[in-house]
PDB file of N, CA and C in Angstrom:
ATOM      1  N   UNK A   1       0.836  -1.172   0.000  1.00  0.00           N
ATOM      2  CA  UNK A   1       0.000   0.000   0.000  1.00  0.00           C
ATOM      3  C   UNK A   1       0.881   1.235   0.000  1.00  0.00           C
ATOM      4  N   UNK A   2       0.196   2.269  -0.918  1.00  0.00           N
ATOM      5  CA  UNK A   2       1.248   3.186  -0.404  1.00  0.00           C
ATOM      6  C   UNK A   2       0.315   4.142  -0.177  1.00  0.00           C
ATOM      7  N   UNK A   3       1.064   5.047   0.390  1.00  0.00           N
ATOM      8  CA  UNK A   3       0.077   6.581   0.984  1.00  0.00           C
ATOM      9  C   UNK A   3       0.199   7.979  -0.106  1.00  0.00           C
ATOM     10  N   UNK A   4      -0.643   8.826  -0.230  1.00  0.00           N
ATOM     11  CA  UNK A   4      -0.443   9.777  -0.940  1.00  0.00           C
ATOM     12  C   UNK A   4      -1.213  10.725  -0.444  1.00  0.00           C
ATOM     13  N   UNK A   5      -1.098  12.289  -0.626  1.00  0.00           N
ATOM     14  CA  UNK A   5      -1.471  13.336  -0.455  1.00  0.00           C
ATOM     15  C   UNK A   5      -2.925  13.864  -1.773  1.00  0.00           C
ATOM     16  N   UNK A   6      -3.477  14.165  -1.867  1.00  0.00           N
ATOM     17  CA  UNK A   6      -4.107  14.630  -3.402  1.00  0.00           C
ATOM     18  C   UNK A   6      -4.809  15.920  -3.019  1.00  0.00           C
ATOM     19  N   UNK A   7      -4.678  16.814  -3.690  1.00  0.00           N
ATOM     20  CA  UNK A   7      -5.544  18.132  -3.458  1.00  0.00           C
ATOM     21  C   UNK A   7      -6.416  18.488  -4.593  1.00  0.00           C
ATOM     22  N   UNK A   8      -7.562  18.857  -4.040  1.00  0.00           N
ATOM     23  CA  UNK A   8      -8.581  18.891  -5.542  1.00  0.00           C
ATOM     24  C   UNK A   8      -9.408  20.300  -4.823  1.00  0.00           C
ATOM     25  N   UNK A   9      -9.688  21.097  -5.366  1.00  0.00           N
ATOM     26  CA  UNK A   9      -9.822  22.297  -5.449  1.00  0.00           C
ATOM     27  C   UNK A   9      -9.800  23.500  -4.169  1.00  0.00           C
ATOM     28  N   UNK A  10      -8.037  22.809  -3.937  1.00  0.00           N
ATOM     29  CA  UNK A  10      -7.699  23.407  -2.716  1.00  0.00           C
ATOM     30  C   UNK A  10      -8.031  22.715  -1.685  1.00  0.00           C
ATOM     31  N   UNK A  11      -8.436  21.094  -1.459  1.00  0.00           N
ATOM     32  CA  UNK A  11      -8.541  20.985  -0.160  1.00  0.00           C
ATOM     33  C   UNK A  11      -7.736  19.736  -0.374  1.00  0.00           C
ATOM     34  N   UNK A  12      -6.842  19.728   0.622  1.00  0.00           N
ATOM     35  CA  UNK A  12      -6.289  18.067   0.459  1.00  0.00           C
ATOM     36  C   UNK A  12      -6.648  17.334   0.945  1.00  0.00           C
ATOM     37  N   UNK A  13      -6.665  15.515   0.649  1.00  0.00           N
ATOM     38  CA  UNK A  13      -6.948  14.381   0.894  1.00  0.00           C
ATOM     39  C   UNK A  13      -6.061  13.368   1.047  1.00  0.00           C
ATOM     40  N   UNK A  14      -5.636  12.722   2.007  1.00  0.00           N
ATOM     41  CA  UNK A  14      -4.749  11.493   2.429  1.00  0.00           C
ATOM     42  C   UNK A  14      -5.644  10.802   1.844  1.00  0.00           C
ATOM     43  N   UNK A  15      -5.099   9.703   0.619  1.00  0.00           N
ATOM     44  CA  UNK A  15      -5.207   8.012   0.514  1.00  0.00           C
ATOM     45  C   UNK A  15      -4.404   7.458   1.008  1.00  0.00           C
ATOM     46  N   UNK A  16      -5.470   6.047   0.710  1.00  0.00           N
ATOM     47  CA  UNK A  16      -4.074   4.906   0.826  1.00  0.00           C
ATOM     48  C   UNK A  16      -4.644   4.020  -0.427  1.00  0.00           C
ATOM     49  N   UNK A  17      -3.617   3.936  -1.672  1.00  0.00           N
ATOM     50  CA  UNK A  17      -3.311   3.246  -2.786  1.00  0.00           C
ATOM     51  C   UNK A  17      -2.831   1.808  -2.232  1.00  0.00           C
ATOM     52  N   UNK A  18      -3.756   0.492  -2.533  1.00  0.00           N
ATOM     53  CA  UNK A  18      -3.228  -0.889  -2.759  1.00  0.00           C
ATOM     54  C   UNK A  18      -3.251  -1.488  -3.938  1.00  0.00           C
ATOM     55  N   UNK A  19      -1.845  -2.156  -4.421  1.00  0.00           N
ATOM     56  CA  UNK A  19      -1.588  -2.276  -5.593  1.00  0.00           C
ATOM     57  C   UNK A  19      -1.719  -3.188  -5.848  1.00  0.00           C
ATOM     58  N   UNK A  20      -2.523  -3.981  -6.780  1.00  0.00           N
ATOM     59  CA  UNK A  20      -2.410  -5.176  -7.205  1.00  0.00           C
ATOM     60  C   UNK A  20      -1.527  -6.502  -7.973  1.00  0.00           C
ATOM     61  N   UNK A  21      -1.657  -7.513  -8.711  1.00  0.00           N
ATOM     62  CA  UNK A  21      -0.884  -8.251  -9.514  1.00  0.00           C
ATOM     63  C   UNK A  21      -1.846  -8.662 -10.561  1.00  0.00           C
ATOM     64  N   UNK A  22      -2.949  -8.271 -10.722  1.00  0.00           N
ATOM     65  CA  UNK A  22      -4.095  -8.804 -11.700  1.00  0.00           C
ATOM     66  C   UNK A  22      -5.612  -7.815 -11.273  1.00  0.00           C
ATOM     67  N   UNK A  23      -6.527  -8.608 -11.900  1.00  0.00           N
ATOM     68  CA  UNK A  23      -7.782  -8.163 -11.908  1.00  0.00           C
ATOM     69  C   UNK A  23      -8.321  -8.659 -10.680  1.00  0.00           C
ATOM     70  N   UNK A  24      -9.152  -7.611  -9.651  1.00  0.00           N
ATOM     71  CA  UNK A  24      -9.505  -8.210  -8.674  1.00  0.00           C
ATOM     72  C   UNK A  24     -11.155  -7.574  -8.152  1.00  0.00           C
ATOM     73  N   UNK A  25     -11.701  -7.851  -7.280  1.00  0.00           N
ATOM     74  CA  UNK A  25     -13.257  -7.487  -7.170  1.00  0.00           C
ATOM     75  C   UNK A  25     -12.972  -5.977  -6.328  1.00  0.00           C
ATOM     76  N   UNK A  26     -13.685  -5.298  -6.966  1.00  0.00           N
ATOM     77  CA  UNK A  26     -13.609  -3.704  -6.186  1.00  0.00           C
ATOM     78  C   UNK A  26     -14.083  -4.034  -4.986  1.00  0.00           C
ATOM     79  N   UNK A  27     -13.834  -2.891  -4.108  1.00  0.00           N
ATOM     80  CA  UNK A  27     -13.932  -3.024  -2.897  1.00  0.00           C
ATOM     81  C   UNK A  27     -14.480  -1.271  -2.248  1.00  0.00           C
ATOM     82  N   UNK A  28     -15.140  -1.558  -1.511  1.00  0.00           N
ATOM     83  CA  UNK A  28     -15.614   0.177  -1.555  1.00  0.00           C
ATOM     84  C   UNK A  28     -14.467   0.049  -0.663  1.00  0.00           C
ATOM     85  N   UNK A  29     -14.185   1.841  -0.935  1.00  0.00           N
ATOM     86  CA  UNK A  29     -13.485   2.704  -0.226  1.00  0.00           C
ATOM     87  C   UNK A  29     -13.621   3.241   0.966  1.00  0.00           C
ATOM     88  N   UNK A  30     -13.262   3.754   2.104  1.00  0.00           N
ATOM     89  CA  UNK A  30     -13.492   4.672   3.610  1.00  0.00           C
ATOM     90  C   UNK A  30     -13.931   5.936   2.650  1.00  0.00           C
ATOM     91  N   UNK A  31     -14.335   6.289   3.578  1.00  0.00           N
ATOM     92  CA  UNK A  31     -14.345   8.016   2.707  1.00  0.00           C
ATOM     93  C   UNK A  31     -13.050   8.572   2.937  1.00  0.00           C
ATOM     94  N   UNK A  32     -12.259   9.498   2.727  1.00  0.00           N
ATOM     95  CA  UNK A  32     -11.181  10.300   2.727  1.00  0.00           C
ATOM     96  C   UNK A  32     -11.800  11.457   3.574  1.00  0.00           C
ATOM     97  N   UNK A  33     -10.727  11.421   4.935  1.00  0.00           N
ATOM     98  CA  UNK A  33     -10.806  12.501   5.977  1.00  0.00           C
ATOM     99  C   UNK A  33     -10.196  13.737   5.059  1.00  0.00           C
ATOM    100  N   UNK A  34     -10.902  14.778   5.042  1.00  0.00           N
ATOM    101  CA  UNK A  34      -9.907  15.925   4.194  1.00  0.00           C
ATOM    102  C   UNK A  34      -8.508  16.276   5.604  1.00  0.00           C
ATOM    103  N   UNK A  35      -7.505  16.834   4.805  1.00  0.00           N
ATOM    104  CA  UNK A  35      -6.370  17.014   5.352  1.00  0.00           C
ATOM    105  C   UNK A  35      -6.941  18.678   5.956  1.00  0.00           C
ATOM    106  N   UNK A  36      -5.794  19.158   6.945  1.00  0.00           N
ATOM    107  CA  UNK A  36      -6.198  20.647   7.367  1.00  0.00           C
ATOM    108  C   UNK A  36      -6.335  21.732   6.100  1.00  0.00           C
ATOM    109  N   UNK A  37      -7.130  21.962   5.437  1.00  0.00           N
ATOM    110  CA  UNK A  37      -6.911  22.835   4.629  1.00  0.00           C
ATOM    111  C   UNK A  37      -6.427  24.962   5.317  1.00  0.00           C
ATOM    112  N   UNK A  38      -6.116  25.863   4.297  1.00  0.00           N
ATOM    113  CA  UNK A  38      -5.351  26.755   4.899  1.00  0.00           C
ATOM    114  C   UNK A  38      -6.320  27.917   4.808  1.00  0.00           C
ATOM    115  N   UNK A  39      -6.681  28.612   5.779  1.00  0.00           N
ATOM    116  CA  UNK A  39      -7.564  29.872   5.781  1.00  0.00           C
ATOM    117  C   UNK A  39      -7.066  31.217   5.179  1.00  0.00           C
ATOM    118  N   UNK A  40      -8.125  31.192   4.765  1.00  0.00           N
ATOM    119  CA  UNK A  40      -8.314  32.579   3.478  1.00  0.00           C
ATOM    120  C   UNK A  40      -7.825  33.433   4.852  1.00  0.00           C
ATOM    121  N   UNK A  41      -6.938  34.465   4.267  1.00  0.00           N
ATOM    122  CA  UNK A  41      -6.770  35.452   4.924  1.00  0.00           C
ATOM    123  C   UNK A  41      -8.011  36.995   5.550  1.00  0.00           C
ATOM    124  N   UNK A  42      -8.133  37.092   6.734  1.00  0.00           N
ATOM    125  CA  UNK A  42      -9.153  38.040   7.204  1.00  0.00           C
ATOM    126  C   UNK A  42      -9.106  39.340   6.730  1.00  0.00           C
ATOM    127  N   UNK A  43     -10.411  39.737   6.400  1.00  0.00           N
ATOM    128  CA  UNK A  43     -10.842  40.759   5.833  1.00  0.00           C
ATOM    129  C   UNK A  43     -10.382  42.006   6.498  1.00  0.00           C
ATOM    130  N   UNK A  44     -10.481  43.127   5.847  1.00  0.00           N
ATOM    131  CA  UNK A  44      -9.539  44.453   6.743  1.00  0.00           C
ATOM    132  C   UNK A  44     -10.558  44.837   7.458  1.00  0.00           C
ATOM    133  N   UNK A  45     -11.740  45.338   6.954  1.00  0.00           N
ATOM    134  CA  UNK A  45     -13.003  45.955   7.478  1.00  0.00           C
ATOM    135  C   UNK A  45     -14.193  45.053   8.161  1.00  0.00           C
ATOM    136  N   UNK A  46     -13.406  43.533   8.445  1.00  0.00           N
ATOM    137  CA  UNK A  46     -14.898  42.652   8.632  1.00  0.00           C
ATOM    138  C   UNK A  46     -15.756  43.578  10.035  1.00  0.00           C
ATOM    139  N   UNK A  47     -16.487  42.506   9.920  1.00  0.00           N
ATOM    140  CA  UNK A  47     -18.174  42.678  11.009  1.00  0.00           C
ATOM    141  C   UNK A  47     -17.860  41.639  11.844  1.00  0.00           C
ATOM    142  N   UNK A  48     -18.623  41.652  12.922  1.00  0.00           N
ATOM    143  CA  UNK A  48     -18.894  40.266  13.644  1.00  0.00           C
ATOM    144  C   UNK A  48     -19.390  39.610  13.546  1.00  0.00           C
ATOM    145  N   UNK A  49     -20.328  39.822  12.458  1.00  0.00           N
ATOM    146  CA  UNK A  49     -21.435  38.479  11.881  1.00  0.00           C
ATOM    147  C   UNK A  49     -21.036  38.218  10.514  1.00  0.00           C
ATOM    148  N   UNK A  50     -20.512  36.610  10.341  1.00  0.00           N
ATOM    149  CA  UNK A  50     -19.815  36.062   9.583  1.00  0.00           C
ATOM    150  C   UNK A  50     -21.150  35.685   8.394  1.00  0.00           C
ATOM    151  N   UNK A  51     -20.758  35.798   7.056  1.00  0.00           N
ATOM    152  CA  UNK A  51     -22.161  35.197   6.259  1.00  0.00           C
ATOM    153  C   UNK A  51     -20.901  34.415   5.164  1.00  0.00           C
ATOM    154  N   UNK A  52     -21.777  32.848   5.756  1.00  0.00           N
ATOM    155  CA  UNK A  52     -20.606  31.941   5.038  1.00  0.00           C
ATOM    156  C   UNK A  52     -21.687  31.012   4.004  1.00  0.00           C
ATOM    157  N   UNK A  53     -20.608  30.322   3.608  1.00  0.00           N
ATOM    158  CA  UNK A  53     -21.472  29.685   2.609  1.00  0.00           C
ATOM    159  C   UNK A  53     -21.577  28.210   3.072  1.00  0.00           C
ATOM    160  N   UNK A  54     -22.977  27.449   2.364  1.00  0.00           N
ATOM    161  CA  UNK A  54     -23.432  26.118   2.759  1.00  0.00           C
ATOM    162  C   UNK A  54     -22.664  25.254   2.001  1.00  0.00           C
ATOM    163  N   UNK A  55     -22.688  25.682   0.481  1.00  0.00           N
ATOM    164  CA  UNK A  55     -22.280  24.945  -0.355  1.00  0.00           C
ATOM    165  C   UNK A  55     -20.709  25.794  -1.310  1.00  0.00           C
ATOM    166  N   UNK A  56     -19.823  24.270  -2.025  1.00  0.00           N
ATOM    167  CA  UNK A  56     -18.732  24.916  -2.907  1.00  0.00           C
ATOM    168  C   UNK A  56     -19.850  25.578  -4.365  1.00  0.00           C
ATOM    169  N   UNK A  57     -19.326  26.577  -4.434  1.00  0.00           N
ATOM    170  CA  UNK A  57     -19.931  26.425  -5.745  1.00  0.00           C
ATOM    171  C   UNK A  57     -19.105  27.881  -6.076  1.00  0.00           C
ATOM    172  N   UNK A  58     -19.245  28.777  -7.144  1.00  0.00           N
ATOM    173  CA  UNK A  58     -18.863  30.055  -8.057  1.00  0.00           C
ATOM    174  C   UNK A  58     -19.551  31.280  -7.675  1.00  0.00           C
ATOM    175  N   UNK A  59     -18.744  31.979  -7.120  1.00  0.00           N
ATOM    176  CA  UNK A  59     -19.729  33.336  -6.752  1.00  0.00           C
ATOM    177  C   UNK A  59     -20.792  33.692  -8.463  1.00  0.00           C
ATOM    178  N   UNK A  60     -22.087  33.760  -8.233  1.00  0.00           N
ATOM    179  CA  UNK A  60     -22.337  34.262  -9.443  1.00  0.00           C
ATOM    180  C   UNK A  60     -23.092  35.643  -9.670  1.00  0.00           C
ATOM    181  N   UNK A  61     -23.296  36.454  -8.283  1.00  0.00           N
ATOM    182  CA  UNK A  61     -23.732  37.439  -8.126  1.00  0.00           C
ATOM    183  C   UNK A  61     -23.446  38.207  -6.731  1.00  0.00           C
ATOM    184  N   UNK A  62     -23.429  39.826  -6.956  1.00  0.00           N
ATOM    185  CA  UNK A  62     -23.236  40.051  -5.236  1.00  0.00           C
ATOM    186  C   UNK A  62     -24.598  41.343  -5.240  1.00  0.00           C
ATOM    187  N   UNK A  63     -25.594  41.124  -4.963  1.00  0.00           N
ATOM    188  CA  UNK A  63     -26.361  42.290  -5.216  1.00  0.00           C
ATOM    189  C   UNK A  63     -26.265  43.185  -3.868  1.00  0.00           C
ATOM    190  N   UNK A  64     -26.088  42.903  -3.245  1.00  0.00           N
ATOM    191  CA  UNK A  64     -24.943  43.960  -1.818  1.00  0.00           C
ATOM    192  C   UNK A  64     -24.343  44.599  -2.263  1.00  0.00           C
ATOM    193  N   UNK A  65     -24.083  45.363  -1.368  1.00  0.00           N
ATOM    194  CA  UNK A  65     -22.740  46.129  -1.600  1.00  0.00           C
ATOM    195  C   UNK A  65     -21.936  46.465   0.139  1.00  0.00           C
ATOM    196  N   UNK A  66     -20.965  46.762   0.787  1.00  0.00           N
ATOM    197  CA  UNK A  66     -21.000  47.843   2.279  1.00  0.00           C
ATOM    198  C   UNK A  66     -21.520  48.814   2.330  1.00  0.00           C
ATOM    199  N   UNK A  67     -22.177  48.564   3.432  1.00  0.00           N
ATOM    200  CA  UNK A  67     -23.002  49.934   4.083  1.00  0.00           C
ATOM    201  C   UNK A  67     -24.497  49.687   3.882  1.00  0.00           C
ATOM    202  N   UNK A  68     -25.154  48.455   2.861  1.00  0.00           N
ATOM    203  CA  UNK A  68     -26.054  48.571   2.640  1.00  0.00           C
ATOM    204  C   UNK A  68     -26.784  47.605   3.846  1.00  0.00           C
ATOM    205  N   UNK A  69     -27.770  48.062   4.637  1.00  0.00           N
ATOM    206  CA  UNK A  69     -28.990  47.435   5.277  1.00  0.00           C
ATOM    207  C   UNK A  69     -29.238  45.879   4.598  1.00  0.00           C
ATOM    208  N   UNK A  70     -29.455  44.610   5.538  1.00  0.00           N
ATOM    209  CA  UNK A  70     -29.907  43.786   5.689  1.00  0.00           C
ATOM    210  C   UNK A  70     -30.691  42.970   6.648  1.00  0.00           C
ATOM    211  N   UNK A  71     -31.552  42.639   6.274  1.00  0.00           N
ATOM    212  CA  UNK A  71     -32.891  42.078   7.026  1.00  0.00           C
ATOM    213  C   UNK A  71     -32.090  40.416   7.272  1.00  0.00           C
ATOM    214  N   UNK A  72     -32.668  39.887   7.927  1.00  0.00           N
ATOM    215  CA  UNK A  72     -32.512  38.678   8.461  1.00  0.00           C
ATOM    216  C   UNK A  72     -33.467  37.774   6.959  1.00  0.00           C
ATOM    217  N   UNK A  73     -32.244  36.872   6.405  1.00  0.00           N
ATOM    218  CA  UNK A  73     -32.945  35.678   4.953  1.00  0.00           C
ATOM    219  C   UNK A  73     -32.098  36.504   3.935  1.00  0.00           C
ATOM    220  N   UNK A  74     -32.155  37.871   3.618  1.00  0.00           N
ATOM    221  CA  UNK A  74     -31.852  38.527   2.588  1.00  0.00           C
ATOM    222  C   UNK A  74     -30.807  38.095   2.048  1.00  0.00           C
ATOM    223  N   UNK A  75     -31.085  37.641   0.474  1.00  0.00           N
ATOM    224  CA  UNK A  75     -29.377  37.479   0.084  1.00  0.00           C
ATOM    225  C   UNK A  75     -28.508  38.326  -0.314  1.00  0.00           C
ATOM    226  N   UNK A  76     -27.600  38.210   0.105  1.00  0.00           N
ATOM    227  CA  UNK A  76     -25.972  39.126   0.553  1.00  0.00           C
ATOM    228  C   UNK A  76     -25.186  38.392  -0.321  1.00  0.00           C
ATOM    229  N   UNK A  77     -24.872  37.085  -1.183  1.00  0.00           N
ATOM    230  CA  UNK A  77     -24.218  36.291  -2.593  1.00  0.00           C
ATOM    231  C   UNK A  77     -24.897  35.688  -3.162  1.00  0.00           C
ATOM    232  N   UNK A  78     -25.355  35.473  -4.128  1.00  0.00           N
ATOM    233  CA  UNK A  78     -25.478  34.271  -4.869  1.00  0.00           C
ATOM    234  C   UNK A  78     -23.948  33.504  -5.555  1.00  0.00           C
ATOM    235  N   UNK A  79     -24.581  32.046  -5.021  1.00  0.00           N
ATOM    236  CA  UNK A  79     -23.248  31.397  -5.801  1.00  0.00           C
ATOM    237  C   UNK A  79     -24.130  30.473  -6.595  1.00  0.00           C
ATOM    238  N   UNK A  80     -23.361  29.643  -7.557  1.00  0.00           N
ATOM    239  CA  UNK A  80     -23.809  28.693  -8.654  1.00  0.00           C
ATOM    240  C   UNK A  80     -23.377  27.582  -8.232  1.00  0.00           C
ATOM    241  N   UNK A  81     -23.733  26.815  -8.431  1.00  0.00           N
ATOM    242  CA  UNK A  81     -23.346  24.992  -7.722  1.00  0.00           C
ATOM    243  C   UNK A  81     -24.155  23.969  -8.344  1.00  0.00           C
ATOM    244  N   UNK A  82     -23.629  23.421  -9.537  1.00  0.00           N
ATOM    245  CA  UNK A  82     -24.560  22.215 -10.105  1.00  0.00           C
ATOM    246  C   UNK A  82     -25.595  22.870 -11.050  1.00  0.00           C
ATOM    247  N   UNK A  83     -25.461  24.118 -11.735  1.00  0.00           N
ATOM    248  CA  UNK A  83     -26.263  24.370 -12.431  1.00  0.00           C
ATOM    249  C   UNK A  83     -27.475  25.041 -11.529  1.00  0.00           C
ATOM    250  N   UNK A  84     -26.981  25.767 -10.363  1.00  0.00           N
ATOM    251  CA  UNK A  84     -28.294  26.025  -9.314  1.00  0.00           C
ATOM    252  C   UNK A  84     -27.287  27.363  -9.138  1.00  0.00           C
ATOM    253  N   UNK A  85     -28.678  28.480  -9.112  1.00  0.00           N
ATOM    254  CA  UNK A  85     -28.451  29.635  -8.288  1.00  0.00           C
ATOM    255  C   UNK A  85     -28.655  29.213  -7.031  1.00  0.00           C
ATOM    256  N   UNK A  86     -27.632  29.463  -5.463  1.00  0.00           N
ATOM    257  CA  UNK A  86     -28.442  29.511  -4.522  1.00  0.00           C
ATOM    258  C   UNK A  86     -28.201  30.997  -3.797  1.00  0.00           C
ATOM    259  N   UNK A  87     -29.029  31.266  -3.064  1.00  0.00           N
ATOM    260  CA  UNK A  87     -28.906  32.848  -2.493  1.00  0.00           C
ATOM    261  C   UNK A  87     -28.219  32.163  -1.203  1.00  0.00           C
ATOM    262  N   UNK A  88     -26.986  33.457  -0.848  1.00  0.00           N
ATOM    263  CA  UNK A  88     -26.370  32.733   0.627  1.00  0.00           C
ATOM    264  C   UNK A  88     -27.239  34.505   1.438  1.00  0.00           C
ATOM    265  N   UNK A  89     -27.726  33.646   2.417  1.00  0.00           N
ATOM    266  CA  UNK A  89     -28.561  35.061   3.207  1.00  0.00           C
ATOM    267  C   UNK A  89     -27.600  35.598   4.148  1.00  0.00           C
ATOM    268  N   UNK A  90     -28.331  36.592   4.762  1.00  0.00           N
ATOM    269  CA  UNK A  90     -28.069  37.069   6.154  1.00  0.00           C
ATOM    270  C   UNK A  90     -28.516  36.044   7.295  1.00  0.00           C
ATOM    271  N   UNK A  91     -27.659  35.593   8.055  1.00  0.00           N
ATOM    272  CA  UNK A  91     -28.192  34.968   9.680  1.00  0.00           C
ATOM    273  C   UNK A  91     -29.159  36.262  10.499  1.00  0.00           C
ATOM    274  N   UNK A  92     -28.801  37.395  10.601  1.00  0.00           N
ATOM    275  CA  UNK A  92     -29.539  38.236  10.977  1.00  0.00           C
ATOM    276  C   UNK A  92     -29.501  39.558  10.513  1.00  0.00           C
ATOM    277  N   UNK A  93     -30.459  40.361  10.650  1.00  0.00           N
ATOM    278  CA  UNK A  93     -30.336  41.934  10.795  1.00  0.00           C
ATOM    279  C   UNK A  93     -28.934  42.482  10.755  1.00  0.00           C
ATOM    280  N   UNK A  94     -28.689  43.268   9.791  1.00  0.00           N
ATOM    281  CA  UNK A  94     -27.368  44.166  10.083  1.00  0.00           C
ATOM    282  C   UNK A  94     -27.460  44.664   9.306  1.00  0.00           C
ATOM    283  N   UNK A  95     -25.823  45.428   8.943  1.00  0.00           N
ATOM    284  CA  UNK A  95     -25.260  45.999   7.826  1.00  0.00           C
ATOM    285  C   UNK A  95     -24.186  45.708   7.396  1.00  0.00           C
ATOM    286  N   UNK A  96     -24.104  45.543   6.064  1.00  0.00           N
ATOM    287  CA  UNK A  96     -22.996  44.839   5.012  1.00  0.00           C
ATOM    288  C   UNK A  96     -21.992  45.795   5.476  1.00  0.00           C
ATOM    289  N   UNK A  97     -21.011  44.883   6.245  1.00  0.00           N
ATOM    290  CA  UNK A  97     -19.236  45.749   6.413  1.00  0.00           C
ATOM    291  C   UNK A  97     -18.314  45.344   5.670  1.00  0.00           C
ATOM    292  N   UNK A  98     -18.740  43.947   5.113  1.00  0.00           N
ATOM    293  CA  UNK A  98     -17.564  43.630   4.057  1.00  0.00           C
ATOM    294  C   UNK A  98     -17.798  42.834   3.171  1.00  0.00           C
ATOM    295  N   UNK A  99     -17.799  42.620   2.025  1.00  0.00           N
ATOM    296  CA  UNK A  99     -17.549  42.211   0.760  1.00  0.00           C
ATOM    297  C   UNK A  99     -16.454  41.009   0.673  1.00  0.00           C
ATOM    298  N   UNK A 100     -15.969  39.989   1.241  1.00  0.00           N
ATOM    299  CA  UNK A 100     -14.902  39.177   0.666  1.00  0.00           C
ATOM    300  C   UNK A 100     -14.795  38.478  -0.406  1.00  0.00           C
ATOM    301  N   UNK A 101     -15.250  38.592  -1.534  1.00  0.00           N
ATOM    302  CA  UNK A 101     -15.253  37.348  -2.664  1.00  0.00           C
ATOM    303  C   UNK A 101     -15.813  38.432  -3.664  1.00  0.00           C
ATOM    304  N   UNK A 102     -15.353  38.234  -4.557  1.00  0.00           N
ATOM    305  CA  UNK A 102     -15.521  39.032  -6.212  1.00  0.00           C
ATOM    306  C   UNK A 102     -16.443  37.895  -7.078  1.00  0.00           C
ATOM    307  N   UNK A 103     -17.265  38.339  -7.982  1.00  0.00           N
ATOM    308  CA  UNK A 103     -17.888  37.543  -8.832  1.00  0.00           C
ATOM    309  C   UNK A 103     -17.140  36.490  -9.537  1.00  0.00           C
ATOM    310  N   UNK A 104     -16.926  35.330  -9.718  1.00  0.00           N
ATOM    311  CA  UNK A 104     -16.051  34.511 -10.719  1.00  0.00           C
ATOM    312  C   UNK A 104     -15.446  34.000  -9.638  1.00  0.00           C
ATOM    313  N   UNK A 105     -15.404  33.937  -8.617  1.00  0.00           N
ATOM    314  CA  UNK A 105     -14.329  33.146  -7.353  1.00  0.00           C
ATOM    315  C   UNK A 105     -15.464  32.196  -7.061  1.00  0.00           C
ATOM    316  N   UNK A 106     -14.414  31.079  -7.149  1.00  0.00           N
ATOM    317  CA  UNK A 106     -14.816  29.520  -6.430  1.00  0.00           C
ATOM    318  C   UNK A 106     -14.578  29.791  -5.028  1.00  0.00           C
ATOM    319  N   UNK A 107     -15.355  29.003  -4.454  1.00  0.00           N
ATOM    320  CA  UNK A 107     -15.601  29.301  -2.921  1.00  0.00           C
ATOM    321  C   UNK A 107     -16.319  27.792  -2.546  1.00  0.00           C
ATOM    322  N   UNK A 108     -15.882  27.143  -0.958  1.00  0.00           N
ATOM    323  CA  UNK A 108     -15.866  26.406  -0.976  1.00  0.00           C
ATOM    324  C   UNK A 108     -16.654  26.087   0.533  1.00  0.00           C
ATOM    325  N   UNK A 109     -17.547  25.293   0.912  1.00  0.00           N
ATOM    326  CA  UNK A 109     -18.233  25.105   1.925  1.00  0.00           C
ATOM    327  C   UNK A 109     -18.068  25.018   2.896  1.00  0.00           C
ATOM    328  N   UNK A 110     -18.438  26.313   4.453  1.00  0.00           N
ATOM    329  CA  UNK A 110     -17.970  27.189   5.536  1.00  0.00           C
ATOM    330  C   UNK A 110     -17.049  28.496   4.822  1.00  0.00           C
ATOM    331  N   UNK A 111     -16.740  28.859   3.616  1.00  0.00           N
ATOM    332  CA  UNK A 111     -16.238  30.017   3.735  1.00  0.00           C
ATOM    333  C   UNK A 111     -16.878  31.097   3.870  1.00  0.00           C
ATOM    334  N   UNK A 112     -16.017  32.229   4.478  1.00  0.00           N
ATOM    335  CA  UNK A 112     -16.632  33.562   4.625  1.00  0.00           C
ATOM    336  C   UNK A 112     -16.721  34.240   3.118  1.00  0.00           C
ATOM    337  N   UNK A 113     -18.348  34.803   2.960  1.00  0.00           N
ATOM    338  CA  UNK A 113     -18.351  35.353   1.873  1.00  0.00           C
ATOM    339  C   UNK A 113     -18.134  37.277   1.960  1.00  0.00           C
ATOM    340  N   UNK A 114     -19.081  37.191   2.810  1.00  0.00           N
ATOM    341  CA  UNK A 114     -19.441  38.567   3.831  1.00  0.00           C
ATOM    342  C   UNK A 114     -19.592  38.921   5.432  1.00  0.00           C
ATOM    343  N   UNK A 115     -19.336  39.934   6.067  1.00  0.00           N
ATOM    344  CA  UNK A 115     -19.542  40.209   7.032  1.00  0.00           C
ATOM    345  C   UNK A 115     -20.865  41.622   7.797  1.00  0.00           C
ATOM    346  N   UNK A 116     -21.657  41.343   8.665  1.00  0.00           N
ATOM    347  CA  UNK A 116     -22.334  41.952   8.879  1.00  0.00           C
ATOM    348  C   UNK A 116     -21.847  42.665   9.999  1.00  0.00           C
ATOM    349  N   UNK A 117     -22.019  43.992  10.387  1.00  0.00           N
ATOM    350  CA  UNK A 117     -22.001  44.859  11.448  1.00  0.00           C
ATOM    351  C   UNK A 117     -23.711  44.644  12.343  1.00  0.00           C
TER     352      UNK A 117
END
């Protein structure tokens, strides 16, 4: 068996590769624990209320902006994932203090997109 590292869109994964001598009956796999992946660096202007995302998917809209008022549900990103708009909301009431992610950025599930004051 041997061990290997693999990283696939920024997050790494420990296997373990067993090698054969012929054709043999598959065998399911463990799932792969992801390895520590490395945190996006913190925003200059964040908030204390973190607005992260559920799912990986492509920023595909930011109809926010800072400074602008948000209600508690309101979406603050849309990202794309599988051919799906989803709106990432506000957890609560605030105001948009920061912006982290530009339209066209892959983003990946728990990241910070925005921050609320």
């Amino acid at each position: 068996m041997k061990q290997y590292t693999i990283t696939v869109n920024g997050t790494a994964y420990d296997v373990t590769v067993e090698e054969t001598n012929g054709a043999s009956a598959p065998t399911a796999a463990a799932p792969a624990k992801p390895a520590t992946a490395k945190k996006p660096a913190a925003p200059v202007a964040a908030g204390s209320i973190e607005v992260k995302t559920g799912a990986a998917g492509k920023v595909f809209q930011i109809p926010t902006k800072p400074g602008q008022s948000v209600k508690k549900g309101d979406a603050v990103i849309i990202i794309e994932a599988m051919k799906m708009e989803i709106g990432i909301t506000a957890p609560e009431d605030g105001v948009i203090a920061s912006i982290d992610v530009e339209v066209g950025d892959m983003v990946e599930s728990g990241d910070v997109l925005a921050t609320l004051n």
